[in-house]
Each structure stands twice: as structure tokens, then as C-alpha cells.
Protein backbone atom coordinates (compact mmCIF):
# COMPACT_ATOMS: atom_id res chain seq x y z
CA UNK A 1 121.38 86.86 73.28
CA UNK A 2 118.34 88.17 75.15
CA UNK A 3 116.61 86.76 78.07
CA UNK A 4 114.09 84.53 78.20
CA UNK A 5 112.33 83.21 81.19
CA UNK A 6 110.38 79.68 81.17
CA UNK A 7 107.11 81.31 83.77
CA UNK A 8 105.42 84.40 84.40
CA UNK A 9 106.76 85.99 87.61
CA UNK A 10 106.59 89.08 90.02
CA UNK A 11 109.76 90.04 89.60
CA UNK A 12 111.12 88.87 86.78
CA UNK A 13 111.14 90.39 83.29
CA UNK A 14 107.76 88.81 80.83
CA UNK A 15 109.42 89.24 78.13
CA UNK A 16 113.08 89.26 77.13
CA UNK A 17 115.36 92.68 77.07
CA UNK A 18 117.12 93.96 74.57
CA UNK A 19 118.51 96.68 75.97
CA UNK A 20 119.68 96.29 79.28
CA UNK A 21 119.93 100.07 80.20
CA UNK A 22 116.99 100.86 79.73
CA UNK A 23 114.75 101.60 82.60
CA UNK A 24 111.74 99.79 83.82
CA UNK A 25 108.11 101.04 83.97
CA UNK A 26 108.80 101.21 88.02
CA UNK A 27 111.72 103.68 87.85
CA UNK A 28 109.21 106.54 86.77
CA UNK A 29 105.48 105.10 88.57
CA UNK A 30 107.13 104.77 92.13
CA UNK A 31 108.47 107.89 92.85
CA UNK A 32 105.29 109.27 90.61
CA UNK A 33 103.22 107.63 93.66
CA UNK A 34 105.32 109.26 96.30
CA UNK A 35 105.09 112.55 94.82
CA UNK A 36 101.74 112.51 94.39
CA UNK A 37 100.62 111.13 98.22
CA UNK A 38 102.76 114.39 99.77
CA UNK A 39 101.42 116.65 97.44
CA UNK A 40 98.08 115.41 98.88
CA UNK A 41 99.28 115.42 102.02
CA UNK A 42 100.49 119.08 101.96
CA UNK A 43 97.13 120.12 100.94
CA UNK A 44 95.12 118.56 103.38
CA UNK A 45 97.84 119.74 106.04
CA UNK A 46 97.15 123.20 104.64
CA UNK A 47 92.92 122.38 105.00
CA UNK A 48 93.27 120.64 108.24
CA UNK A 49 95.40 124.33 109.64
CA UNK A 50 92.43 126.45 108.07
CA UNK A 51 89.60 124.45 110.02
CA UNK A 52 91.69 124.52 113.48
CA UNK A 53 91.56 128.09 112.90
CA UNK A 54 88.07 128.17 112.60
CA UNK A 55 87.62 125.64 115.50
CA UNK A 56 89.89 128.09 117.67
CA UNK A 57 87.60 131.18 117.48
CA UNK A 58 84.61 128.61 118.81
CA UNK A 59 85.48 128.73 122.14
CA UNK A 60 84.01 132.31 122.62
CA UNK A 61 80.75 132.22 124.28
CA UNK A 62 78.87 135.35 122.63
CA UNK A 63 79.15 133.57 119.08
CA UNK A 64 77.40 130.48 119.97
CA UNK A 65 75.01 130.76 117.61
CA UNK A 66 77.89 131.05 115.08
CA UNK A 67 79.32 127.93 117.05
CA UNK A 68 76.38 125.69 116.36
CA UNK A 69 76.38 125.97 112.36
CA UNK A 70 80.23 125.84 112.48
CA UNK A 71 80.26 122.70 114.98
CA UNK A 72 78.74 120.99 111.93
CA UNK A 73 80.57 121.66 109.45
CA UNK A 74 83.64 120.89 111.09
CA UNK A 75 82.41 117.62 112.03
CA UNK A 76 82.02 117.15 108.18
CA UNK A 77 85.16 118.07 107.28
CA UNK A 78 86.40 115.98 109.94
CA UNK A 79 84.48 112.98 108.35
CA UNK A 80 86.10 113.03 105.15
CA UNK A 81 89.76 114.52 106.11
CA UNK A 82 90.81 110.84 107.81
CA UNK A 83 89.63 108.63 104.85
CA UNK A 84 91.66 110.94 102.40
CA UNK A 85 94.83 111.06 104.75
CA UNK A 86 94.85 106.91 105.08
CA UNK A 87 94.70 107.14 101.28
CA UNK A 88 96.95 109.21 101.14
CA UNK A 89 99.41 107.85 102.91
CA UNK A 90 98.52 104.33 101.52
CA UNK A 91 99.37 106.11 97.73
CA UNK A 92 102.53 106.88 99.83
CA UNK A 93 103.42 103.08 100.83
CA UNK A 94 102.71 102.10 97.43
CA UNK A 95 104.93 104.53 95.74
CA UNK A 96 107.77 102.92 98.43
CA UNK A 97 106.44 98.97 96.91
CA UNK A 98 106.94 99.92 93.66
CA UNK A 99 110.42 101.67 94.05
CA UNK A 100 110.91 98.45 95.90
CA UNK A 101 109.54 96.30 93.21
CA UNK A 102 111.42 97.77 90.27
CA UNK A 103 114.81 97.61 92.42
CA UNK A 104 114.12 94.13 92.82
CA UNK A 105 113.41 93.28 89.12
CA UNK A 106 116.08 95.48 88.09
CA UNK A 107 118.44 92.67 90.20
CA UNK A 108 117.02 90.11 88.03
CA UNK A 109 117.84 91.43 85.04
CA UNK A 110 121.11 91.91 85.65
CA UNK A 111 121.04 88.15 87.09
CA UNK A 112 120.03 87.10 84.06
CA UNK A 113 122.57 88.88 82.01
CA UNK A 114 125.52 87.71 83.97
CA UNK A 115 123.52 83.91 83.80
CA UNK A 116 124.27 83.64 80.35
CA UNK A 117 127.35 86.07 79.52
CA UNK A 118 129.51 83.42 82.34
CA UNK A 119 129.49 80.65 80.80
CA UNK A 120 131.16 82.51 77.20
CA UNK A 121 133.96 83.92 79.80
CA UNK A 122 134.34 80.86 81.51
CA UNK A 123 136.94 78.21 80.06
CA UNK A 124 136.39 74.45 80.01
CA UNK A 125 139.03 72.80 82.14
CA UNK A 126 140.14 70.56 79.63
CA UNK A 127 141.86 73.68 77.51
CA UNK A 128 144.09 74.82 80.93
CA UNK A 129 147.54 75.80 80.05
């Protein structure tokens, strides 16, 4: 007998499960998430090392011509490196949700199956020994 919940929920299956084994979408899109905000995160670790490099060999005072048209690029960089890191790290916390997410559903599936396999295993008082 599959299961079959009465309203739409978070955390609970939509539509009943045949095969109770089987692995929900969450399994494979949460640590997809994760993987994906450190690979970001390596690169831009890797992009944020090559500009302090370049923001190192600033501090010489017979390149300050070469300073000025660095400064400003730098500052771009700089502009867009701390949006992309928050999202990164946001793509991060959700990969964590959903791992979360499918560990609680997961539960709830295997609430439900033990909901209606008891009462089969269960006997009536009436037929004690």
C-alpha cells in the first residue's frame, strides 16, 4: 500500500511512493549546491591572491603612474569580488538547506511507512493467547 497524504506540505512526500529506496530529488541537488559554491569559492580565492599581488608591487613610489591606472582597476575588481563571494557562500547555505530538507523528508517517508505497516503487525487484544 503506498502513501498518501491528505495536504500539500514542505516536507512531506506530494505524491505517494512506491519504492521506498529510492532517493529523493534532494539527495543529488544539495550536495550539487555545495559543490558548486566552493568551486566558486576556490576560484575567486585564486582571483582575489592574483590582485593582492598586483596591489603589493603598488607601494613602490617610481611606478606611480603605473599605480594610478592599477588603483582603478583594483577598486573594480574589488566591487564585484564581495557580491560574488556572499553569493557564493549563500549557494553554499543552500546546498546545507537542502541536504537538510531531503533528510527531513526522507524521515517522513519512513514515518509513513511504519504508519501503516504497524497496525498489520500489531494484534487486536481480543485474539491474546
Amino acid at each position: 500500500m503506498a502513501s498518501t497524504t491528505s495536504r500539500l506540505s514542505i516536507t512531506r512526500p506530494n505524491a505517494p511512493l512506491s519504492d521506498y529506496g529510492k532517493h529523493t530529488w534532494q539527495y543529488y541537488a544539495g550536495p550539487a549546491f555545495a559543490v558548486t559554491a566552493v568551486m566558486l569559492l576556490a576560484a575567486l580565492l585564486v582571483f582575489t591572491a592574483v590582485i593582492a599581488g598586483s596591489v603589493s608591487q603598488l607601494t613602490d613610489p617610481a611606478r606611480a603612474a603605473v599605480h594610478a591606472s592599477r588603483l582603478g582597476r583594483v577598486q573594480a575588481y574589488q566591487a564585484w569580488l564581495a557580491p560574488t563571494a556572499f553569493a557564493a557562500i549563500a549557494l553554499a547555505m543552500l546546498g546545507v538547506i537542502v541536504t537538510l530538507w531531503g533528510i527531513v523528508r526522507r524521515l517522513w517517508i519512513r514515518v509513513e511507512a511504519i504508519k501503516e505497516s504497524l497496525p498489520a503487525l500489531v494484534k487486536p487484544r481480543g485474539d491474546a493467547l
